[in-house]
Protein backbone atom coordinates (compact mmCIF):
# COMPACT_ATOMS: atom_id res chain seq x y z
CA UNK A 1 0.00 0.00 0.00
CA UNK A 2 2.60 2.38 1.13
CA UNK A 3 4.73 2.10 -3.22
CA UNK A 4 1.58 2.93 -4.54
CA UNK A 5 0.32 6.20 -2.23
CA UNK A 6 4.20 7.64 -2.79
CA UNK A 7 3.78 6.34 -6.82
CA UNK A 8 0.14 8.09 -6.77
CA UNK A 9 1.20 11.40 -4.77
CA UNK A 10 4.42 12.23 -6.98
CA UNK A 11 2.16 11.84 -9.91
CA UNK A 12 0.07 14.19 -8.60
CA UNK A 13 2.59 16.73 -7.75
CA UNK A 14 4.11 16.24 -11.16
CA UNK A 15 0.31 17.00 -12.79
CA UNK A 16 0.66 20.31 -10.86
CA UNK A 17 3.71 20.59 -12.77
CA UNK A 18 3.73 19.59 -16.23
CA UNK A 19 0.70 18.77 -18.36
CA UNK A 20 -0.88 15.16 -18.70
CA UNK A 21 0.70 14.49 -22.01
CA UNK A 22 4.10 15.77 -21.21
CA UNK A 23 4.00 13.60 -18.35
CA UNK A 24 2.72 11.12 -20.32
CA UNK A 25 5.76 11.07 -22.42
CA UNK A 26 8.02 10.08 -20.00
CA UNK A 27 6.63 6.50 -19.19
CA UNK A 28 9.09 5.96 -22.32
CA UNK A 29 12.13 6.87 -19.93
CA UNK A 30 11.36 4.28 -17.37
CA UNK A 31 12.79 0.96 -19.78
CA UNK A 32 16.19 3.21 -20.11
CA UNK A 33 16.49 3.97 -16.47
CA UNK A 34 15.82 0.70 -15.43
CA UNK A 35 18.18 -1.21 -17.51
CA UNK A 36 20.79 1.50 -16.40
CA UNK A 37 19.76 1.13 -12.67
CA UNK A 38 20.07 -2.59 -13.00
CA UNK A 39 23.58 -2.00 -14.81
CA UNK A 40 25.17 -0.05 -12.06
CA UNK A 41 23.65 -1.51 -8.78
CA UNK A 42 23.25 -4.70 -9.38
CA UNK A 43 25.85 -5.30 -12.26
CA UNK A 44 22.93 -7.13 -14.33
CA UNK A 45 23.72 -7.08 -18.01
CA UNK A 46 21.27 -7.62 -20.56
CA UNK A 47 21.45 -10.98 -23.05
CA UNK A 48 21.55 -9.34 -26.73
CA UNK A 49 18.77 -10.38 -27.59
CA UNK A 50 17.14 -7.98 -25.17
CA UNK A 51 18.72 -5.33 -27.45
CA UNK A 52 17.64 -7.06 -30.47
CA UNK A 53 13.71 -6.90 -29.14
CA UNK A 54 14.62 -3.12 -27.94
CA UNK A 55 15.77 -2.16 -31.50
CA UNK A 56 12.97 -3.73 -32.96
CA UNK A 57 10.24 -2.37 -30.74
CA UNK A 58 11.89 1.36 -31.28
CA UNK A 59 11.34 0.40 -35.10
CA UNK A 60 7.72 -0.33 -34.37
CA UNK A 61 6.91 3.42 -32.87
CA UNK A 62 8.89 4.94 -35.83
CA UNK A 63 7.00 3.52 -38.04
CA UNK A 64 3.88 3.67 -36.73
CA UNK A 65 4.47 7.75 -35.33
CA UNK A 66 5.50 8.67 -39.06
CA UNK A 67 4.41 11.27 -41.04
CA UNK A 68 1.48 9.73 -43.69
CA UNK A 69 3.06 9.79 -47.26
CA UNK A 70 1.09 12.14 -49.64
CA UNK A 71 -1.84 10.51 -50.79
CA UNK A 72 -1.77 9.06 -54.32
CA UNK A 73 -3.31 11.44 -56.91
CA UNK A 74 -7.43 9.89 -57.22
CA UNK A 75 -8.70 9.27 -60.54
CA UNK A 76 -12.57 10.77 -60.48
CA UNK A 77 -14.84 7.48 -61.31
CA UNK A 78 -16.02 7.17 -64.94
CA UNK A 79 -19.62 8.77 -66.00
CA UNK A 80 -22.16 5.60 -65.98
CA UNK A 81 -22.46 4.83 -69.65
CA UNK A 82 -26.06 6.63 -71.18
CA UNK A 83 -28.29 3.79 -72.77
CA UNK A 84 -29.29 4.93 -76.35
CA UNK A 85 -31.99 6.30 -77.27
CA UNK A 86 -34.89 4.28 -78.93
């Protein structure tokens, strides 16, 4: 009980701060800080393929945060065809 009223409060105070989705943007910074935190306190290193899945998931958010190509240039659809007059 006691993690989650300090996690809760120092959100709050950081809301007083900063707006929701600048604070929102730095969820992304806890992955980096914790594979640093593990590196120097607890001399954990991570197997490569951790780096591999890392690189691939940073891919992912490129990719998907990109700016849309221009649209290709539409072709207006033809007239229906006119039956003939009889």
């Amino acid at each position: 009980m006691f993690p989650t009223a300090i996690a809760f409060t120092t959100y709050a105070f950081a809301l007083r701060h900063m707006s929701a989705s600048a604070l929102g943007v730095t969820t992304y910074l806890v992955p980096p800080i914790t594979i640093v935190l593990g590196l120097v306190l607890l001399d954990e290193v991570p197997p490569p393929v951790a780096y591999v899945g890392g690189v691939l998931a940073l891919l992912g958010v490129g990719i998907a945060r990109r700016a849309p190509s221009k649209p290709a240039a539409t072709v207006a659809p033809a007239a229906p065809a006119q039956e003939p007059a009889v």
